[in-house]
N, C-alpha and C. Protein backbone atom coordinates (compact mmCIF):
# COMPACT_ATOMS: atom_id res chain seq x y z
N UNK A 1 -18.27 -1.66 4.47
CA UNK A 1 -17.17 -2.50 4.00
C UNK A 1 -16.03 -2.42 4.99
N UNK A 2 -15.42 -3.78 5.75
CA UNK A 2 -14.22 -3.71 6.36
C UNK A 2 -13.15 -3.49 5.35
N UNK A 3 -12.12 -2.46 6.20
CA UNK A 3 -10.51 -2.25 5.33
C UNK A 3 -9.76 -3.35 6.49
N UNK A 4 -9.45 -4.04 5.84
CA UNK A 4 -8.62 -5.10 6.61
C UNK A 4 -7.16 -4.58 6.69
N UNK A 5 -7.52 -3.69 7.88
CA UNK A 5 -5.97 -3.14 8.17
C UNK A 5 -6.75 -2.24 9.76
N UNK A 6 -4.95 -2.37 10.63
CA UNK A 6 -5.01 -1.46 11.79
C UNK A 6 -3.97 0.15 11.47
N UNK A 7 -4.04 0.27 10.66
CA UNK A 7 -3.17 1.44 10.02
C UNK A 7 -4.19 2.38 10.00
N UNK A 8 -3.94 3.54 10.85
CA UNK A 8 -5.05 4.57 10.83
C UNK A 8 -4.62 5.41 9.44
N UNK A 9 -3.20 5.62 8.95
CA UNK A 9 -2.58 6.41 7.91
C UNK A 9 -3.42 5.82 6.53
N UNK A 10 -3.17 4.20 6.95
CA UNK A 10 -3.77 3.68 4.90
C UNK A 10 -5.50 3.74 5.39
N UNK A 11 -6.26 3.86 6.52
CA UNK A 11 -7.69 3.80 6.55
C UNK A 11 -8.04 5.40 6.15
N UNK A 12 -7.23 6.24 6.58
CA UNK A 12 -7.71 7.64 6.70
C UNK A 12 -7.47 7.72 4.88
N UNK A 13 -6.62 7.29 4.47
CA UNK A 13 -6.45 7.53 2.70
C UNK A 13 -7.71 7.18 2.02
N UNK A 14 -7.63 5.84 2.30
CA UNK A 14 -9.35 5.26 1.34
C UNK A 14 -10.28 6.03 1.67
N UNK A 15 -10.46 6.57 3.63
CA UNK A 15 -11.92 7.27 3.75
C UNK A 15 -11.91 8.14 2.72
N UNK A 16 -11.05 9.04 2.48
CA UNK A 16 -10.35 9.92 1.77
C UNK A 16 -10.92 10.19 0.32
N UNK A 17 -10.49 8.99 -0.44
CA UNK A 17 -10.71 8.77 -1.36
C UNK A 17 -12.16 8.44 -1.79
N UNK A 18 -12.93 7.65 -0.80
CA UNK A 18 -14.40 7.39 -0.70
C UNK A 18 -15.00 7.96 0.34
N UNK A 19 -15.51 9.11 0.21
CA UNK A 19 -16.01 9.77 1.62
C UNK A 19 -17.44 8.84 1.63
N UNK A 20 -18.06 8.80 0.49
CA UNK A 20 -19.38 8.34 0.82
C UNK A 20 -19.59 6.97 1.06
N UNK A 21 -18.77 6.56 1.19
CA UNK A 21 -18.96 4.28 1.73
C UNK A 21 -18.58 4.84 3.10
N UNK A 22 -19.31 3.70 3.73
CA UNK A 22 -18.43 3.56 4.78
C UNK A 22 -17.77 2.23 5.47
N UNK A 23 -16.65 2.95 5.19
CA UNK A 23 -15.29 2.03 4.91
C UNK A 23 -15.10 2.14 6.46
N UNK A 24 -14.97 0.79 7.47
CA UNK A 24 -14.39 0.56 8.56
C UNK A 24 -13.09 -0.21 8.69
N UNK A 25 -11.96 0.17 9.55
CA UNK A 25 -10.94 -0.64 9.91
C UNK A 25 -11.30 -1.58 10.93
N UNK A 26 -10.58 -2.55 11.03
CA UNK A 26 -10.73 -3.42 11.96
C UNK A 26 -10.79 -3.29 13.32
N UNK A 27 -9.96 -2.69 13.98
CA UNK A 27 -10.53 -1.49 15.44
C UNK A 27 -11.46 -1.09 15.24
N UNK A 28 -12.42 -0.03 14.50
CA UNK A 28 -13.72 0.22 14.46
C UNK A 28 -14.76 -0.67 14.35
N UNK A 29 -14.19 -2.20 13.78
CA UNK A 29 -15.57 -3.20 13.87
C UNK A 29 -15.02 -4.04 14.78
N UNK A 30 -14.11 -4.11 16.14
CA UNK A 30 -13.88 -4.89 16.91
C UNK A 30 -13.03 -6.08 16.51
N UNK A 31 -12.09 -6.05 15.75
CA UNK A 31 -11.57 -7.24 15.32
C UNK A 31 -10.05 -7.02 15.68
N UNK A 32 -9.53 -7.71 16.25
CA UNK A 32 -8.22 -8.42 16.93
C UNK A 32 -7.27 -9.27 16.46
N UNK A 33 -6.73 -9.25 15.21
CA UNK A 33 -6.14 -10.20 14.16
C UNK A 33 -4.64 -10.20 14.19
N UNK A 34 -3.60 -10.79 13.92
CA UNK A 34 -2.68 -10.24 13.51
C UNK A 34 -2.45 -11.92 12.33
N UNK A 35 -2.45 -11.12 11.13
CA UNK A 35 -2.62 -12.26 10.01
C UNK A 35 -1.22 -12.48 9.36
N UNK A 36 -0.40 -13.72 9.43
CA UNK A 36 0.95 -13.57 8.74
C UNK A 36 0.76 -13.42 6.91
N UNK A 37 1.69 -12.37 6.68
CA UNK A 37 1.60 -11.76 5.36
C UNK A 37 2.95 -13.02 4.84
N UNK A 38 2.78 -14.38 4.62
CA UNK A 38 3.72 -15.07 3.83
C UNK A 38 3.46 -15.39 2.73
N UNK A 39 2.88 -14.91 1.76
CA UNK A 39 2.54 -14.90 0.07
C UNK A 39 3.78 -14.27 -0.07
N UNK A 40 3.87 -15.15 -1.35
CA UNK A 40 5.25 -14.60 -2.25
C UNK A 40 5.13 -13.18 -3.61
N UNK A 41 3.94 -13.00 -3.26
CA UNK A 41 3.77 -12.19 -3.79
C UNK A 41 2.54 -10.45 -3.30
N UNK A 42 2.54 -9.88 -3.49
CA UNK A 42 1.59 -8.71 -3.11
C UNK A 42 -0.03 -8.90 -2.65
N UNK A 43 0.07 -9.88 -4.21
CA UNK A 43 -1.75 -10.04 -4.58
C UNK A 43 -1.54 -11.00 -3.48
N UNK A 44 -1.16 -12.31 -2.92
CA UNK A 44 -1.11 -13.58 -2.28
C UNK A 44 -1.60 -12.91 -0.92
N UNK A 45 -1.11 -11.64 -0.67
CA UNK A 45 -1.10 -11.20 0.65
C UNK A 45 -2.21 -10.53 0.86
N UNK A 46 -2.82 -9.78 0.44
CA UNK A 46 -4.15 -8.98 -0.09
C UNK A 46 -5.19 -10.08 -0.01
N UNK A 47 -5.01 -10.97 -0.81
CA UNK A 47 -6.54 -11.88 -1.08
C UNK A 47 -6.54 -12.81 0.52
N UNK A 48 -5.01 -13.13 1.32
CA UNK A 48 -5.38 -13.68 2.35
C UNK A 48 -6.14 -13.21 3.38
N UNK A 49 -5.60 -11.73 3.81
CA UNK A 49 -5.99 -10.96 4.66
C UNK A 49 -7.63 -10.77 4.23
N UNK A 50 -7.81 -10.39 2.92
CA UNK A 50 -9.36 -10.50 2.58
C UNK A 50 -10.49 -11.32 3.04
N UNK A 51 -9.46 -12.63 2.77
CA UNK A 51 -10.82 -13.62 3.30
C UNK A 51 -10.40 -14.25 4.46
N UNK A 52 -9.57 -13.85 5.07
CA UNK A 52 -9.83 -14.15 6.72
C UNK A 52 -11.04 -13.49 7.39
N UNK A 53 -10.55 -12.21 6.86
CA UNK A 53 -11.23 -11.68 7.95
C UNK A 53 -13.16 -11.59 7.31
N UNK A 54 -13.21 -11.95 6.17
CA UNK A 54 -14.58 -12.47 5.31
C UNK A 54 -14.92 -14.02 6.39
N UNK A 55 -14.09 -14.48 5.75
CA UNK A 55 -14.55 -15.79 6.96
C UNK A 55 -14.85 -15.37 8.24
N UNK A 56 -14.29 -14.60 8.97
CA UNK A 56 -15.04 -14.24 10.42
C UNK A 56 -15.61 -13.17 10.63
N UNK A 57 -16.44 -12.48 9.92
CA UNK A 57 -17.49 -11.67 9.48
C UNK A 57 -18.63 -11.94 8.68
N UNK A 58 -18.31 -12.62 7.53
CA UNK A 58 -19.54 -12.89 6.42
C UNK A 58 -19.47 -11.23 5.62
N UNK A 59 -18.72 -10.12 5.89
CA UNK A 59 -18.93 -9.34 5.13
C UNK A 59 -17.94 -9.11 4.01
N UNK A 60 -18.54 -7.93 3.62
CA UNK A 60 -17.54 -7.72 2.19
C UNK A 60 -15.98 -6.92 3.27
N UNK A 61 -15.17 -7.59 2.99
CA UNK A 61 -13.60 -7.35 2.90
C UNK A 61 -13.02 -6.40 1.38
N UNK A 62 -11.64 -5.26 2.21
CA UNK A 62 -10.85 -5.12 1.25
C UNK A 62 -9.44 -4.95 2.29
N UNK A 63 -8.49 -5.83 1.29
CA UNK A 63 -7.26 -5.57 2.09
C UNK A 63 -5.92 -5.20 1.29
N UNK A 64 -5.34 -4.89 1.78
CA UNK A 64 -3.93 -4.72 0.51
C UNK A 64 -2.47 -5.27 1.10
N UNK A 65 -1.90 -5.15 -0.18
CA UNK A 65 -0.32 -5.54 0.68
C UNK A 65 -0.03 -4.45 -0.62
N UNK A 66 1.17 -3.77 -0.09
CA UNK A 66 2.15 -2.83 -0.96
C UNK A 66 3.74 -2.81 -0.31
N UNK A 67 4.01 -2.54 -1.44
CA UNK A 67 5.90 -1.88 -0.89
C UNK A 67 6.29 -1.36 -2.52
N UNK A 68 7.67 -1.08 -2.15
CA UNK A 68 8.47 -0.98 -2.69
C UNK A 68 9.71 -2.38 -3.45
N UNK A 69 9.43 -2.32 -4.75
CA UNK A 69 10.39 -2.58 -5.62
C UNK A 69 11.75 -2.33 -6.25
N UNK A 70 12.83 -2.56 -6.13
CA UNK A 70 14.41 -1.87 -6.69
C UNK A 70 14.95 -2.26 -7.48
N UNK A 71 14.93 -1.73 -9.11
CA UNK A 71 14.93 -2.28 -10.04
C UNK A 71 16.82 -2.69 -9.86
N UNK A 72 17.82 -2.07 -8.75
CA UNK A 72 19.04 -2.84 -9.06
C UNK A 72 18.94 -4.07 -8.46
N UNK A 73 18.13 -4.16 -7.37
CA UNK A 73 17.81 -5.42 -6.36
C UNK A 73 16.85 -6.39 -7.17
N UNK A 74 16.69 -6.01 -8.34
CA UNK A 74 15.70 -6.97 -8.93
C UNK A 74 14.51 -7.74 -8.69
N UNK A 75 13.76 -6.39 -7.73
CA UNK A 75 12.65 -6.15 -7.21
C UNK A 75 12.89 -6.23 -5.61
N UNK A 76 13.81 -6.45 -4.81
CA UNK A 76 14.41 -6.04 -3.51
C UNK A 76 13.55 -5.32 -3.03
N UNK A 77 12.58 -4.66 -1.82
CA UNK A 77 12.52 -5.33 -0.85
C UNK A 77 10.97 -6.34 -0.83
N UNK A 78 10.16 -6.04 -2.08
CA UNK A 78 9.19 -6.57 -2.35
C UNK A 78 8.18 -7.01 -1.10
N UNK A 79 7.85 -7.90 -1.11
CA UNK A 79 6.97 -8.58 -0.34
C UNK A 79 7.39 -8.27 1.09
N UNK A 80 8.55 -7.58 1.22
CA UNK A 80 9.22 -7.68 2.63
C UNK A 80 9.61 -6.42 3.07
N UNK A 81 9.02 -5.61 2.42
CA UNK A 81 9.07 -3.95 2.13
C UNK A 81 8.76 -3.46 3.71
N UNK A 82 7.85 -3.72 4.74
CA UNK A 82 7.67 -3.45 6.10
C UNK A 82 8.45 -4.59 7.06
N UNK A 83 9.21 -5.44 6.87
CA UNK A 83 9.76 -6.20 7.91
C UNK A 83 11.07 -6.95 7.43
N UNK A 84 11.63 -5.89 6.30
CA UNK A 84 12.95 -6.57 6.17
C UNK A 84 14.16 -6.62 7.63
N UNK A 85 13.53 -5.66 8.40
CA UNK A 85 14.64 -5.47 9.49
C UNK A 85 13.43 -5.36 10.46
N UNK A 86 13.62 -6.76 11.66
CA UNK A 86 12.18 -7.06 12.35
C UNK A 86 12.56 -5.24 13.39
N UNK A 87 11.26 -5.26 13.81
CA UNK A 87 10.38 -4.63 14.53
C UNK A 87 11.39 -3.17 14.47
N UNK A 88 11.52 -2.74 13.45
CA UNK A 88 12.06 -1.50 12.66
C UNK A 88 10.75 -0.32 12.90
N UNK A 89 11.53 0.66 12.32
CA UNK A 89 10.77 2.22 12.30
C UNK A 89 10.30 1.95 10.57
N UNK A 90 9.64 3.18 10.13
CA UNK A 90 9.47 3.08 8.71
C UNK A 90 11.70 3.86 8.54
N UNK A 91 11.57 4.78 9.21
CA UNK A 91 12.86 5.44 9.23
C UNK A 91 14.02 4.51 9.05
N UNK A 92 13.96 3.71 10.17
CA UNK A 92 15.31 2.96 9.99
C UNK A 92 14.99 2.12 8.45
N UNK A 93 13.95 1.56 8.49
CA UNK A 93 14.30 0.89 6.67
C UNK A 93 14.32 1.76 6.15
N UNK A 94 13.94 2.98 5.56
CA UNK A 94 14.20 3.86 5.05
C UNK A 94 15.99 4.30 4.95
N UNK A 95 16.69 3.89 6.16
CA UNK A 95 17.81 4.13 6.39
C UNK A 95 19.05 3.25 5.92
N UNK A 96 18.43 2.20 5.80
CA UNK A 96 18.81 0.64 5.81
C UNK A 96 19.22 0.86 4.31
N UNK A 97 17.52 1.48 3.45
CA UNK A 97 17.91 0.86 1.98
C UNK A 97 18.88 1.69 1.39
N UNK A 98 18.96 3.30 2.25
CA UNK A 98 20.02 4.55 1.70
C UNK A 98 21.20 3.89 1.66
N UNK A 99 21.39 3.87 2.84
CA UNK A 99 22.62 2.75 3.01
C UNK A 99 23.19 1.91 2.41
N UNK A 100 22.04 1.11 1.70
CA UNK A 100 22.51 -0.20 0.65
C UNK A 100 22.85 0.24 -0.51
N UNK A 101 22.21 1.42 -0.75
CA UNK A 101 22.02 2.23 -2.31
C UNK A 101 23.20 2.98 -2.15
N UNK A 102 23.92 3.76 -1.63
CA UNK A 102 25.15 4.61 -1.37
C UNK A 102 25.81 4.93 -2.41
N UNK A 103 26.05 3.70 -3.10
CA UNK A 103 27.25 3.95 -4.14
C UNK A 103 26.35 3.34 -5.50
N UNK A 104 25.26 3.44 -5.61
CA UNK A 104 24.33 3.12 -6.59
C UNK A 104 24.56 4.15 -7.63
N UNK A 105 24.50 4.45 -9.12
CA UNK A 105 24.78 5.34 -9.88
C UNK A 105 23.10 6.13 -9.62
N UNK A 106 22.92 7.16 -10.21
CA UNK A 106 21.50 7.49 -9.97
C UNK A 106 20.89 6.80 -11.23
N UNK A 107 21.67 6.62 -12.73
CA UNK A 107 20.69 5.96 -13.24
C UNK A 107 20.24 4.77 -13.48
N UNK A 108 20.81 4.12 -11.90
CA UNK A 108 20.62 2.69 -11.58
C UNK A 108 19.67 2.50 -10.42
N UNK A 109 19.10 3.64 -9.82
CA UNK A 109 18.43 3.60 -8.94
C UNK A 109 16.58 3.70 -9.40
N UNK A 110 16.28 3.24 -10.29
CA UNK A 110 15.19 3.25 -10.87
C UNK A 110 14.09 1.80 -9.44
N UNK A 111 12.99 2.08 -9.45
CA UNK A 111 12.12 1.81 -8.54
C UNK A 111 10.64 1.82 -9.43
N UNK A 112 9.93 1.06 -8.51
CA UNK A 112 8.51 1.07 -8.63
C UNK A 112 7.66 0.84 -7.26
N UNK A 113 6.48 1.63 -6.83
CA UNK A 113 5.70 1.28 -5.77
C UNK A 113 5.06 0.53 -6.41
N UNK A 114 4.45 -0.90 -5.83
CA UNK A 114 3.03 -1.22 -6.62
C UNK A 114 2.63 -2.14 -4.87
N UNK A 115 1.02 -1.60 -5.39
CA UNK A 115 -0.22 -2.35 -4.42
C UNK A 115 -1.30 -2.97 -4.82
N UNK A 116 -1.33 -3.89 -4.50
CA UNK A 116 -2.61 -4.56 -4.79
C UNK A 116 -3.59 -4.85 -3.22
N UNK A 117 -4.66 -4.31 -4.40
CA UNK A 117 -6.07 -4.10 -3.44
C UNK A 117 -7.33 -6.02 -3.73
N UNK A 118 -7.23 -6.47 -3.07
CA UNK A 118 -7.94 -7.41 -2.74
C UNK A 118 -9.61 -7.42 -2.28
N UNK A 119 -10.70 -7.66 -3.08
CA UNK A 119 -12.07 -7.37 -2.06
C UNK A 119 -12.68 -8.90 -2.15
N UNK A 120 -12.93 -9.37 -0.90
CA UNK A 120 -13.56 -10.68 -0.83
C UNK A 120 -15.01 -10.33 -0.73
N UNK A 121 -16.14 -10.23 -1.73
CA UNK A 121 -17.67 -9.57 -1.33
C UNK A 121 -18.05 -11.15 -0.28
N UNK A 122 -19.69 -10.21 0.00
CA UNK A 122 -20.72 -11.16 0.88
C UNK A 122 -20.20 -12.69 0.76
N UNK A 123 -19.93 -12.83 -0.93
CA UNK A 123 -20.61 -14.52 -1.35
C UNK A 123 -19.31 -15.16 -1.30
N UNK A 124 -17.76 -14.32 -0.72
CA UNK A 124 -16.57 -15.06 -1.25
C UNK A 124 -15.70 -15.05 -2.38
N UNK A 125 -16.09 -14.08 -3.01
CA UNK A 125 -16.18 -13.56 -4.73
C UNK A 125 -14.65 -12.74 -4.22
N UNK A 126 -13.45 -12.93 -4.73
CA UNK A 126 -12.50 -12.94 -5.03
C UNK A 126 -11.99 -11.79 -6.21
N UNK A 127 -11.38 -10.15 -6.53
CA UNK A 127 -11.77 -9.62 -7.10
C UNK A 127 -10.50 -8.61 -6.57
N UNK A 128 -9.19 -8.75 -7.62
CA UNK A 128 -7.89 -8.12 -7.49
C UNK A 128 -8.04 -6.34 -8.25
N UNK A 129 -7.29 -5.51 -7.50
CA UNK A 129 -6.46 -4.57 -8.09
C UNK A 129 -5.59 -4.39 -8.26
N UNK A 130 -4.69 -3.93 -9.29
CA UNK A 130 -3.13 -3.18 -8.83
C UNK A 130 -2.95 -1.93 -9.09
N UNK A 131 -2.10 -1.35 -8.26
CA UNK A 131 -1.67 0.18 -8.80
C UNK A 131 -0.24 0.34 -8.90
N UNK A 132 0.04 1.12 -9.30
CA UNK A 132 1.58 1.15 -9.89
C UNK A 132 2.52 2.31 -10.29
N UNK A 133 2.97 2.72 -9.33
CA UNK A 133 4.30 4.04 -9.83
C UNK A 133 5.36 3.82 -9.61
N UNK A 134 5.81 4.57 -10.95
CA UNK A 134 7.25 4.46 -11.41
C UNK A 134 8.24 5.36 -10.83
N UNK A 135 9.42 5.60 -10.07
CA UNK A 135 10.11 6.40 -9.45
C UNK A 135 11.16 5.55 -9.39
N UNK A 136 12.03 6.16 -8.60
CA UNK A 136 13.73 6.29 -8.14
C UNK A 136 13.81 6.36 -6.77
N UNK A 137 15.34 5.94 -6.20
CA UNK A 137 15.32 6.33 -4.87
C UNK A 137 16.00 7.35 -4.72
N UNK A 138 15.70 8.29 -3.76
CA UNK A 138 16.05 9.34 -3.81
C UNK A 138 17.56 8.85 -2.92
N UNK A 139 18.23 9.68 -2.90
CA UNK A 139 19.88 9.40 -2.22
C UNK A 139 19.59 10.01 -0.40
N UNK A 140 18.31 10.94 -0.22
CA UNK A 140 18.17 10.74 1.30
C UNK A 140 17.07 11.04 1.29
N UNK A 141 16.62 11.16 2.70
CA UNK A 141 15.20 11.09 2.88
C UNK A 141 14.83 13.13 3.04
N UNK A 142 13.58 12.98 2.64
CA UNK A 142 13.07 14.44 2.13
C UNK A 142 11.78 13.81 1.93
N UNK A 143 11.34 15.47 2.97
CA UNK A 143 9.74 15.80 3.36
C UNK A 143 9.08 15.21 4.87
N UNK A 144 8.09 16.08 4.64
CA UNK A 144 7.66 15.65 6.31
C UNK A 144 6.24 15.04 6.59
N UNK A 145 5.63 15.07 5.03
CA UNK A 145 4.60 14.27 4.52
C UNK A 145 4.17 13.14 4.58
N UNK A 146 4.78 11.90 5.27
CA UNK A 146 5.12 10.47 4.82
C UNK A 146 4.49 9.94 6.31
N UNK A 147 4.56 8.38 5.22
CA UNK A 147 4.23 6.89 6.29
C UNK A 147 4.82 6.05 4.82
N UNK A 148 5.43 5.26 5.61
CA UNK A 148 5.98 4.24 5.30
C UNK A 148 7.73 4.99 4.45
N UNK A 149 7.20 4.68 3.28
CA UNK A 149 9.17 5.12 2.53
C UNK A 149 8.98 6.18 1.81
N UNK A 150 7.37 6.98 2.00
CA UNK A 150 7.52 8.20 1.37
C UNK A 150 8.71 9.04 1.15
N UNK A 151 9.43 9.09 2.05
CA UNK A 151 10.45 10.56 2.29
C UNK A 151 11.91 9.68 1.39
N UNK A 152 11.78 8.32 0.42
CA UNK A 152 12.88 8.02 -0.08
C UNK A 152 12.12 7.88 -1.97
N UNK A 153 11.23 8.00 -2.00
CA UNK A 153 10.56 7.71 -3.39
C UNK A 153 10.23 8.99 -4.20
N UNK A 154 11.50 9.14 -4.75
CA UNK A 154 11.28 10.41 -5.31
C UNK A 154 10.44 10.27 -6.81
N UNK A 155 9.90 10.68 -7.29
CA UNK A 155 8.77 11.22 -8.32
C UNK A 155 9.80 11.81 -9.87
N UNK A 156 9.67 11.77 -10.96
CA UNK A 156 10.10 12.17 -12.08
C UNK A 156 10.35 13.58 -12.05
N UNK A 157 9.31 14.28 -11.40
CA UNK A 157 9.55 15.84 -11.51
C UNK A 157 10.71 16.21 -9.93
N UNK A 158 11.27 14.92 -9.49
CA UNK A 158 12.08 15.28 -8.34
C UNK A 158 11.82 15.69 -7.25
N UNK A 159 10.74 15.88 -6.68
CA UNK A 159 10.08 15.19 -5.29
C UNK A 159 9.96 14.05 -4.94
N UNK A 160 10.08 13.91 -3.82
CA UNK A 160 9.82 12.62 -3.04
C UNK A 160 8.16 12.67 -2.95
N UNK A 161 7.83 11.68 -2.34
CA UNK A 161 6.52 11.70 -1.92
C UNK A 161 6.02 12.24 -0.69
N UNK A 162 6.77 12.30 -0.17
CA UNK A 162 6.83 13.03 1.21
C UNK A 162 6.34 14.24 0.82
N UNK A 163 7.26 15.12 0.19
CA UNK A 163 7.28 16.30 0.24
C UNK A 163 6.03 16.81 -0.86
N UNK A 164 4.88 16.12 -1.05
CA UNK A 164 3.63 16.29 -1.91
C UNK A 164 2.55 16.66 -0.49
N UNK A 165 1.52 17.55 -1.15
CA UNK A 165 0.19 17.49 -0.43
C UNK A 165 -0.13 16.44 -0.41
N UNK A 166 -1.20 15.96 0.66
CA UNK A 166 -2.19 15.02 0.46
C UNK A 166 -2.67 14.62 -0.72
N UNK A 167 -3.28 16.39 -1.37
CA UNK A 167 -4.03 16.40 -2.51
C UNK A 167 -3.19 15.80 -4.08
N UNK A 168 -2.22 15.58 -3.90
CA UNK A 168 -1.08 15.68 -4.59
C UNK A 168 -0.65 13.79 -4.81
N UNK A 169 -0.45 13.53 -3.57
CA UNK A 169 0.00 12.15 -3.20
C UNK A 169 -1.78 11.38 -3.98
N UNK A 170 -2.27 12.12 -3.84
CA UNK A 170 -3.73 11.03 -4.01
C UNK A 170 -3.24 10.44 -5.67
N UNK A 171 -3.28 11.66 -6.37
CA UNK A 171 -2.41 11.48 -7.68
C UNK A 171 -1.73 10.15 -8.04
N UNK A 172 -0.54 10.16 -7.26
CA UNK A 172 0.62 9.68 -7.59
C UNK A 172 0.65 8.38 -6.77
N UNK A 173 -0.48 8.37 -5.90
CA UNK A 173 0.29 6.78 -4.93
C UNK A 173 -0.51 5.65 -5.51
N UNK A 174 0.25 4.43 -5.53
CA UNK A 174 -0.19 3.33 -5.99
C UNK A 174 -1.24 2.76 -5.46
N UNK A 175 -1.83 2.95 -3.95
CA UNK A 175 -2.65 2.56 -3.14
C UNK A 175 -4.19 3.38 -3.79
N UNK A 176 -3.65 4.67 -3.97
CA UNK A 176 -4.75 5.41 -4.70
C UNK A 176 -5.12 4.78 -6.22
N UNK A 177 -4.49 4.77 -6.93
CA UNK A 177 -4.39 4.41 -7.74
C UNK A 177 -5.36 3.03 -7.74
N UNK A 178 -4.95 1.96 -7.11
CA UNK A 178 -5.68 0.59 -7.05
C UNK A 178 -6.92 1.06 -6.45
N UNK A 179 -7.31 2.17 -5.49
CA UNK A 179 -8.31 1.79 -5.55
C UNK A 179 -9.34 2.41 -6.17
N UNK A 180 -8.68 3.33 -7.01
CA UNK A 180 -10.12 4.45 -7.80
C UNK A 180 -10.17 2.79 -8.67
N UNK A 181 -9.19 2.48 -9.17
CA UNK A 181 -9.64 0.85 -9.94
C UNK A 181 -11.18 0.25 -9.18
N UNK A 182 -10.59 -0.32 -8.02
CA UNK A 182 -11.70 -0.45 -7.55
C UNK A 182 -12.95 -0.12 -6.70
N UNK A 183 -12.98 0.88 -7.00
CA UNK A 183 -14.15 1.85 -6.82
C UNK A 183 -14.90 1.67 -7.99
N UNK A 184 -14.41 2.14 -9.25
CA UNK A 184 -14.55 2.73 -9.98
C UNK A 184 -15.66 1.52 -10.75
N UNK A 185 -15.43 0.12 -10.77
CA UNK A 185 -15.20 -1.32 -11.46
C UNK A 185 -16.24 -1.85 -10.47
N UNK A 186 -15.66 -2.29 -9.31
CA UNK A 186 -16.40 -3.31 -8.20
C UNK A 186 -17.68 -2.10 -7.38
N UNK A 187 -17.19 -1.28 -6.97
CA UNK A 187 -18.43 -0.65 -6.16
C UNK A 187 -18.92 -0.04 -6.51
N UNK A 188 -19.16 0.69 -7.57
CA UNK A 188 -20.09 1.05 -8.47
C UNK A 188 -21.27 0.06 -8.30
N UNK A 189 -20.61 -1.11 -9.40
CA UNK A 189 -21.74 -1.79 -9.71
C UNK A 189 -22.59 -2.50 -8.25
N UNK A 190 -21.67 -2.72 -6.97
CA UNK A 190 -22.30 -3.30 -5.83
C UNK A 190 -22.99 -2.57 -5.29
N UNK A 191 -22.17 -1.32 -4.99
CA UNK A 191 -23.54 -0.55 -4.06
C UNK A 191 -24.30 0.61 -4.81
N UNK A 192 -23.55 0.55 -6.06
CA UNK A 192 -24.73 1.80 -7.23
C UNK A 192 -24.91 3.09 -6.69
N UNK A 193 -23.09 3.16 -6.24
CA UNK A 193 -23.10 4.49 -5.97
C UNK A 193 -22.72 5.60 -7.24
């Protein structure tokens, strides 16, 4: 199965999560893409990337789009969670949103990660996940754990995500989350593992 992504951080998670598929990124099957993510929404972005790269393979695709949500921004930075500030660090947005948040009360800083996992099979077959955690922003960045806004998404028990094990983050991240969904649902029944 292609992971329709050049992110060695989100490929090494799924291997992770599925040791026994084997799950390739797009560098490992030779593919050269850069696909514009303009869906207005998560899933829009997931199912495109899916069946592009289905259309120029014929194989089974899975792709995702995720970010971060801000419940004072009224879902702020959403869909735009990696390129609100072009050709940025994860750090500087990370820096960007502290910044915006500054004078935010803490019990106004309420958040959600959510991802949706997209799989286009053999035939074109179209077949959504979502995953979904609930958190806050933390007021700075903490831990040394992270990719992407880990080190600002702090957790109920008051960690960030950063500052979790691997073993720990598998738990709690929305990416995980969507895909034991679809593991659990779609590849089961496809490859009867």
């Amino acid at each position: 199965m292609i992971v329709a992504t050049n992110n060695l951080d989100k490929l090494k998670q799924l291997k992770d999560l599925a040791p026994d598929l084997n799950l390739v990124g797009l560098r490992e099957y030779g593919i050269e893409v850069d696909i514009e993510e303009d869906g207005k929404t998560f899933e829009e972005n997931a199912i495109k990337k899916a069946v592009v790269i289905h259309e120029q393979t014929g194989e089974c695709v899975v792709a995702d789009d995720s970010g971060l949500e801000i419940d004072f921004y009224e879902g702020w930075p959403g869909v735009y969670t990696h390129r609100f500030i072009p050709n940025s660090t994860a750090e500087e947005r990370n820096n960007a949103i502290l910044e915006k948040m500054a004078n935010v009360d803490d019990e106004l800083r309420g958040a959600k990660v959510v991802c949706y996992l997209a799989v286009c099979d053999k035939k074109g077959n179209i077949t959504t996940y979502k995953g979904e955690v609930k958190c806050k922003i933390a007021k700075e960045q903490r831990g040394d754990n992270f990719f992407g806004f880990d080190s600002i998404v702090e957790l109920n028990d008051g960690r960030t995500v950063a500052e979790l094990t691997n073993q720990e983050k598998e738990q709690v991240n929305a990416r995980s989350i969507a895909f034991k969904k679809l593991y659990k649902s779609y590849l089961e029944e496809e490859f009867k593992v």
